[in-house]
PDB file of N, CA and C in Angstrom:
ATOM      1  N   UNK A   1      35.015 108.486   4.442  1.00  0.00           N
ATOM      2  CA  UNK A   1      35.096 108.980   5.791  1.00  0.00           C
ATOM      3  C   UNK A   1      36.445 109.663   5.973  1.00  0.00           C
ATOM      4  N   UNK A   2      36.419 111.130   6.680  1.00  0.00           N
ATOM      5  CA  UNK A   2      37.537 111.553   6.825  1.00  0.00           C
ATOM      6  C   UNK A   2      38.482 110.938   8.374  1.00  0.00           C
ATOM      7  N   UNK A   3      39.614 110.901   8.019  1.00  0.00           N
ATOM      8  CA  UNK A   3      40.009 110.533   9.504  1.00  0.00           C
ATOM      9  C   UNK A   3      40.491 111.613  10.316  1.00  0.00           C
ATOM     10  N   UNK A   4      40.947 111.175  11.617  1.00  0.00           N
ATOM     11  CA  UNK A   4      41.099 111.821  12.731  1.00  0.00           C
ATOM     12  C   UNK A   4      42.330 112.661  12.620  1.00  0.00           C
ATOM     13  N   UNK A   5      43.453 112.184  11.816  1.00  0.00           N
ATOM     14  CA  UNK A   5      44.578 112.537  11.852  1.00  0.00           C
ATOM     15  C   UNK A   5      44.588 113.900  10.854  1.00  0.00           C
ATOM     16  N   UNK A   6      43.561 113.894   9.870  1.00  0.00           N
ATOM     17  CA  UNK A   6      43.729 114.891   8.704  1.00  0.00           C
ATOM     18  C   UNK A   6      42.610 116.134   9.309  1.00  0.00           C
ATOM     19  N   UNK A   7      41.883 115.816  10.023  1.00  0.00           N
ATOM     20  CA  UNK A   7      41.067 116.628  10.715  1.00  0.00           C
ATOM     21  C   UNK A   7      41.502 117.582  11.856  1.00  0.00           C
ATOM     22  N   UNK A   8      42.666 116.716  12.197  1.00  0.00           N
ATOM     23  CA  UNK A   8      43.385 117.479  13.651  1.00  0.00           C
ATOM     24  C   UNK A   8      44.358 118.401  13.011  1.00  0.00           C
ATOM     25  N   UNK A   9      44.711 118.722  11.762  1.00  0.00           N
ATOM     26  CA  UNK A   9      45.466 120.041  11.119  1.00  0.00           C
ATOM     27  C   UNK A   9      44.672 121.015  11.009  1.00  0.00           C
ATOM     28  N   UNK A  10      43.458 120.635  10.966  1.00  0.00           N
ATOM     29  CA  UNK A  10      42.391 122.593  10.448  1.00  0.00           C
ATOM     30  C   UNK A  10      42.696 122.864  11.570  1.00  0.00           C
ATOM     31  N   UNK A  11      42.537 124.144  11.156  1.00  0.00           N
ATOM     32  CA  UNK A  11      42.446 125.545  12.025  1.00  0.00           C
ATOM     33  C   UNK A  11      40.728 125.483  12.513  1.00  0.00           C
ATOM     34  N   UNK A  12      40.593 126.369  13.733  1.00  0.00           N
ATOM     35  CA  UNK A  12      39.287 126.644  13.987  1.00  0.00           C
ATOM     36  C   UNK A  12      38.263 126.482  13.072  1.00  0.00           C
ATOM     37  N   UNK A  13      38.783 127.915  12.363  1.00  0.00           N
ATOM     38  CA  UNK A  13      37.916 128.918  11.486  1.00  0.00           C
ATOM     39  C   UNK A  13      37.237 127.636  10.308  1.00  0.00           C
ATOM     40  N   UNK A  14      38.780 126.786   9.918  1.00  0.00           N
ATOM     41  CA  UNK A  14      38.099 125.897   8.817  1.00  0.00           C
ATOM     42  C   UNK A  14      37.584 124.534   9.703  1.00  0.00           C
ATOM     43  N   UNK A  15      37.649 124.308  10.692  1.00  0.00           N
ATOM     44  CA  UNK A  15      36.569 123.065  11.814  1.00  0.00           C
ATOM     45  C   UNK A  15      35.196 123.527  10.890  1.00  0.00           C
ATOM     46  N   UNK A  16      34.898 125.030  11.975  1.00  0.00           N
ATOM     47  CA  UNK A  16      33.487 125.852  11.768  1.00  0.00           C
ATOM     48  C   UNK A  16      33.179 125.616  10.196  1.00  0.00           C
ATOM     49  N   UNK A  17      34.425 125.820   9.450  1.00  0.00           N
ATOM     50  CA  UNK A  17      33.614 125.636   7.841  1.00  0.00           C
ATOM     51  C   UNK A  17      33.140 124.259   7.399  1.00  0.00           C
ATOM     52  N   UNK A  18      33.717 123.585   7.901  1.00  0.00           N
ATOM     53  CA  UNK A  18      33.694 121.965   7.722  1.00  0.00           C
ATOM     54  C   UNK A  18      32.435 121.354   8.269  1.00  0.00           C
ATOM     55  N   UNK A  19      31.850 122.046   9.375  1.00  0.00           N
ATOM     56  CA  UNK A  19      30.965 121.854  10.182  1.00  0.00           C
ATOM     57  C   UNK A  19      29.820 121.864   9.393  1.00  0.00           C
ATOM     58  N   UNK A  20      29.760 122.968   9.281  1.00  0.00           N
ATOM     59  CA  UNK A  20      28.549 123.750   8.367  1.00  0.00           C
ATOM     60  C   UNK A  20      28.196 123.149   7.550  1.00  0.00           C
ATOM     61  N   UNK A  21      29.438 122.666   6.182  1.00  0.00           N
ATOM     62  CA  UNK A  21      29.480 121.948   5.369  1.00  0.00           C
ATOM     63  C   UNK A  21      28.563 120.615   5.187  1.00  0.00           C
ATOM     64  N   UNK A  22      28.671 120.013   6.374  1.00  0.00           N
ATOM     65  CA  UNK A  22      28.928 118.465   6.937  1.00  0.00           C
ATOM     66  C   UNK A  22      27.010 118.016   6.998  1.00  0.00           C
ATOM     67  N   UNK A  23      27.200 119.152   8.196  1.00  0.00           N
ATOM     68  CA  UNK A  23      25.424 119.724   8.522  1.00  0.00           C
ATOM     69  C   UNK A  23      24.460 119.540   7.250  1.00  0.00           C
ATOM     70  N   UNK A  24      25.124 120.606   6.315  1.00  0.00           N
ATOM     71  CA  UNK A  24      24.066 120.786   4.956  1.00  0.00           C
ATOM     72  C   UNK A  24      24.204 119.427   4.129  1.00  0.00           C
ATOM     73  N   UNK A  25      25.111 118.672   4.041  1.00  0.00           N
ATOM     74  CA  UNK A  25      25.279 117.488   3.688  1.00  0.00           C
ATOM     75  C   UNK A  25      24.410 116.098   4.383  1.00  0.00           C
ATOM     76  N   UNK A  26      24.175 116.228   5.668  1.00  0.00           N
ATOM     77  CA  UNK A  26      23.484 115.427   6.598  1.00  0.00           C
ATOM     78  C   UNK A  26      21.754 115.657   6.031  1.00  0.00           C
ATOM     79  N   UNK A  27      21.763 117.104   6.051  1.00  0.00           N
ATOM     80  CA  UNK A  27      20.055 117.308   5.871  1.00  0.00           C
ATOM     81  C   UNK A  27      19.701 116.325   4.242  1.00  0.00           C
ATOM     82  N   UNK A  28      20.773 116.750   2.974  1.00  0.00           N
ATOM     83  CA  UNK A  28      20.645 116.389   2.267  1.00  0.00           C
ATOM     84  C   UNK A  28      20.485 114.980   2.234  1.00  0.00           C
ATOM     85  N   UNK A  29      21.703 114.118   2.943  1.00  0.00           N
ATOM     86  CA  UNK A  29      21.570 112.875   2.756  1.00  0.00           C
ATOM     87  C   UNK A  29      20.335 112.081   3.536  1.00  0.00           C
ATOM     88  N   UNK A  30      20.024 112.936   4.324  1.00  0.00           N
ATOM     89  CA  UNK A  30      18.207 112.471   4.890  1.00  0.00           C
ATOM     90  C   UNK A  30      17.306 112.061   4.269  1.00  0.00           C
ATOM     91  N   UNK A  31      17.531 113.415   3.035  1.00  0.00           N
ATOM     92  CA  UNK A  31      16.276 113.559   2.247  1.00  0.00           C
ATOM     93  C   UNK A  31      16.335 112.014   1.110  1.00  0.00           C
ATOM     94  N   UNK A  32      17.523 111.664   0.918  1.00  0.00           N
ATOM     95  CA  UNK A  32      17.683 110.478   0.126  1.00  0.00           C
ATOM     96  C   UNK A  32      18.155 109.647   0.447  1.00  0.00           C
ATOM     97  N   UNK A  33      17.873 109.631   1.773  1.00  0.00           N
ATOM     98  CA  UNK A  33      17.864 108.013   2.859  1.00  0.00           C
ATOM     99  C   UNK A  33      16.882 107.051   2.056  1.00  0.00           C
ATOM    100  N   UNK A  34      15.832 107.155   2.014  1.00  0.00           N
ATOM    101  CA  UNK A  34      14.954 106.415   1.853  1.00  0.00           C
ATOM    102  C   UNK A  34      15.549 105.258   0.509  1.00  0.00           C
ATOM    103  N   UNK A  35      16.275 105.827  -0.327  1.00  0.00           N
ATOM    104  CA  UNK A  35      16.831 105.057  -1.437  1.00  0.00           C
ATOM    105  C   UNK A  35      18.549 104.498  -0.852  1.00  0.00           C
ATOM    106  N   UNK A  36      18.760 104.484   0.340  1.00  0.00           N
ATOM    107  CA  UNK A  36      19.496 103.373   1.076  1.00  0.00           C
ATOM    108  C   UNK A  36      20.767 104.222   1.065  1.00  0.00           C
ATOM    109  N   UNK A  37      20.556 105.424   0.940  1.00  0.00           N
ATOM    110  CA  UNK A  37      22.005 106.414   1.183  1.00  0.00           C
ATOM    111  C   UNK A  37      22.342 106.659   3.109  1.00  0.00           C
ATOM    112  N   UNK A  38      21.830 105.433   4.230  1.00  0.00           N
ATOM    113  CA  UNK A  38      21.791 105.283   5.879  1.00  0.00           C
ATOM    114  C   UNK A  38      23.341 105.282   5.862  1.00  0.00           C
ATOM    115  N   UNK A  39      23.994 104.678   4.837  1.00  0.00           N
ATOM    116  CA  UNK A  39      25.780 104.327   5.318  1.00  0.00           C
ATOM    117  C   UNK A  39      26.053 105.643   5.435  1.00  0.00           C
ATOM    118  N   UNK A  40      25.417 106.280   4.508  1.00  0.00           N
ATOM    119  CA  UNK A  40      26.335 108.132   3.898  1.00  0.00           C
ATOM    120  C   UNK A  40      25.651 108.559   5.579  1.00  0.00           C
ATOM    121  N   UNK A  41      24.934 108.548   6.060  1.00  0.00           N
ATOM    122  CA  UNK A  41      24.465 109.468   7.046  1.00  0.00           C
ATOM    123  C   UNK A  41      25.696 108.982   8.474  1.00  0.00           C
ATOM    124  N   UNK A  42      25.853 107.725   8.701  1.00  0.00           N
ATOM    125  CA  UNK A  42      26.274 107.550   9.498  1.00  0.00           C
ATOM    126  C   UNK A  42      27.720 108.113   9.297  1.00  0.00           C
ATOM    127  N   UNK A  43      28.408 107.843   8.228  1.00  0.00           N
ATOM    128  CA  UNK A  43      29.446 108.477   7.828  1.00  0.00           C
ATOM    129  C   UNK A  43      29.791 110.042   8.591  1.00  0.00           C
ATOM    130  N   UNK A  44      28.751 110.919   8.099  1.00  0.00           N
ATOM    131  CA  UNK A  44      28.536 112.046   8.310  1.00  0.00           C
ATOM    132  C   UNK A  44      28.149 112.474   9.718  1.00  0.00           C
ATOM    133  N   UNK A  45      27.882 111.405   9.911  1.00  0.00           N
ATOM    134  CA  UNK A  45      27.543 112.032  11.431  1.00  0.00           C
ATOM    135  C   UNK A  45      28.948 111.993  12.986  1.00  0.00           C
ATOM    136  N   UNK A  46      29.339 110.427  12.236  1.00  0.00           N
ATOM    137  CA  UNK A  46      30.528 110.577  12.432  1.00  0.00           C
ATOM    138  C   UNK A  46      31.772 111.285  12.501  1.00  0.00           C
ATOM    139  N   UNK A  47      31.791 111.610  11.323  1.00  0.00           N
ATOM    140  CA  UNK A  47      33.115 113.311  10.903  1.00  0.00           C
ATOM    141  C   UNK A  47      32.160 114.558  11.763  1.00  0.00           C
ATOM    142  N   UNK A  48      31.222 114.331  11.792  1.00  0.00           N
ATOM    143  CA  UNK A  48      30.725 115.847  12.439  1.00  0.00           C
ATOM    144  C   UNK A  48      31.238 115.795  14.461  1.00  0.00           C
ATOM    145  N   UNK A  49      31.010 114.491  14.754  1.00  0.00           N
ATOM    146  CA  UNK A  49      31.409 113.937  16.036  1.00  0.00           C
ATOM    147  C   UNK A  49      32.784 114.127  16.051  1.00  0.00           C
ATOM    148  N   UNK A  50      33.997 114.249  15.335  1.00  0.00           N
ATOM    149  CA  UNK A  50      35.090 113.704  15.247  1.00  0.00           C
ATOM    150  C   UNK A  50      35.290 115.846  15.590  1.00  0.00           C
ATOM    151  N   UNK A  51      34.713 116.518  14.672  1.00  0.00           N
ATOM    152  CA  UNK A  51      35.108 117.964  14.525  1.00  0.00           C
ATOM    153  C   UNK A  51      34.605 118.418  15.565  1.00  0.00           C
ATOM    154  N   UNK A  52      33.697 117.650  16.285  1.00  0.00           N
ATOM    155  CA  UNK A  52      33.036 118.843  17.653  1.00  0.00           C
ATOM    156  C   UNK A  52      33.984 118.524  18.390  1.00  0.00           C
ATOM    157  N   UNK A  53      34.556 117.523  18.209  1.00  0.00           N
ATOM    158  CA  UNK A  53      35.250 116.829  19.604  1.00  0.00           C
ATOM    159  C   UNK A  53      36.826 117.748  19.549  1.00  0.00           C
ATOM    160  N   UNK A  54      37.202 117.930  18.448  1.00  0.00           N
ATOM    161  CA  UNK A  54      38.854 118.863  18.050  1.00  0.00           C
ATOM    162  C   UNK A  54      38.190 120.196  18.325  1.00  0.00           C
ATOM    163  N   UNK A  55      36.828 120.761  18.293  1.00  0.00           N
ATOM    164  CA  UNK A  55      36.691 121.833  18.607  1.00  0.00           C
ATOM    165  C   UNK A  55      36.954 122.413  20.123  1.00  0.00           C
ATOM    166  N   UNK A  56      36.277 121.364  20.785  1.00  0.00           N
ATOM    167  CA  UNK A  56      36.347 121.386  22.403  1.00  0.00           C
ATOM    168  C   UNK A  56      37.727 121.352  22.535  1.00  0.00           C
ATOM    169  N   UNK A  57      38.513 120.902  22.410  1.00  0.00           N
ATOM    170  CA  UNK A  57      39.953 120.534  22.564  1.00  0.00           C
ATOM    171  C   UNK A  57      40.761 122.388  22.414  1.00  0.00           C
TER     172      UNK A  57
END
């Protein structure tokens, strides 16, 4: 899990890349939920919560 403090140095441009990133990573880890990868999703959903929130800011 990334934290809050290393997240609050990107720039916009790399939030938006991180985002994207994060996203295509989420769909993936969906697809291989079923074999107990739920921690990785929450993880991910988390850092994606953490970057919308520095975006608004």
């Amino acid at each position: 899990m990334v934290k809050f403090k290393e997240l609050s140095k990107l720039q916009k441009k790399d939030i938006d890349k991180k985002l994207d990133e994060l996203r295509l990573d989420l769909v993936k880890a969906r697809v291989t939920a079923s074999k107990g990868g739920k921690v990785k999703i929450k993880e991910i959903k988390q850092t994606i919560a953490r970057l919308l929130m520095l975006r608004k800011s």
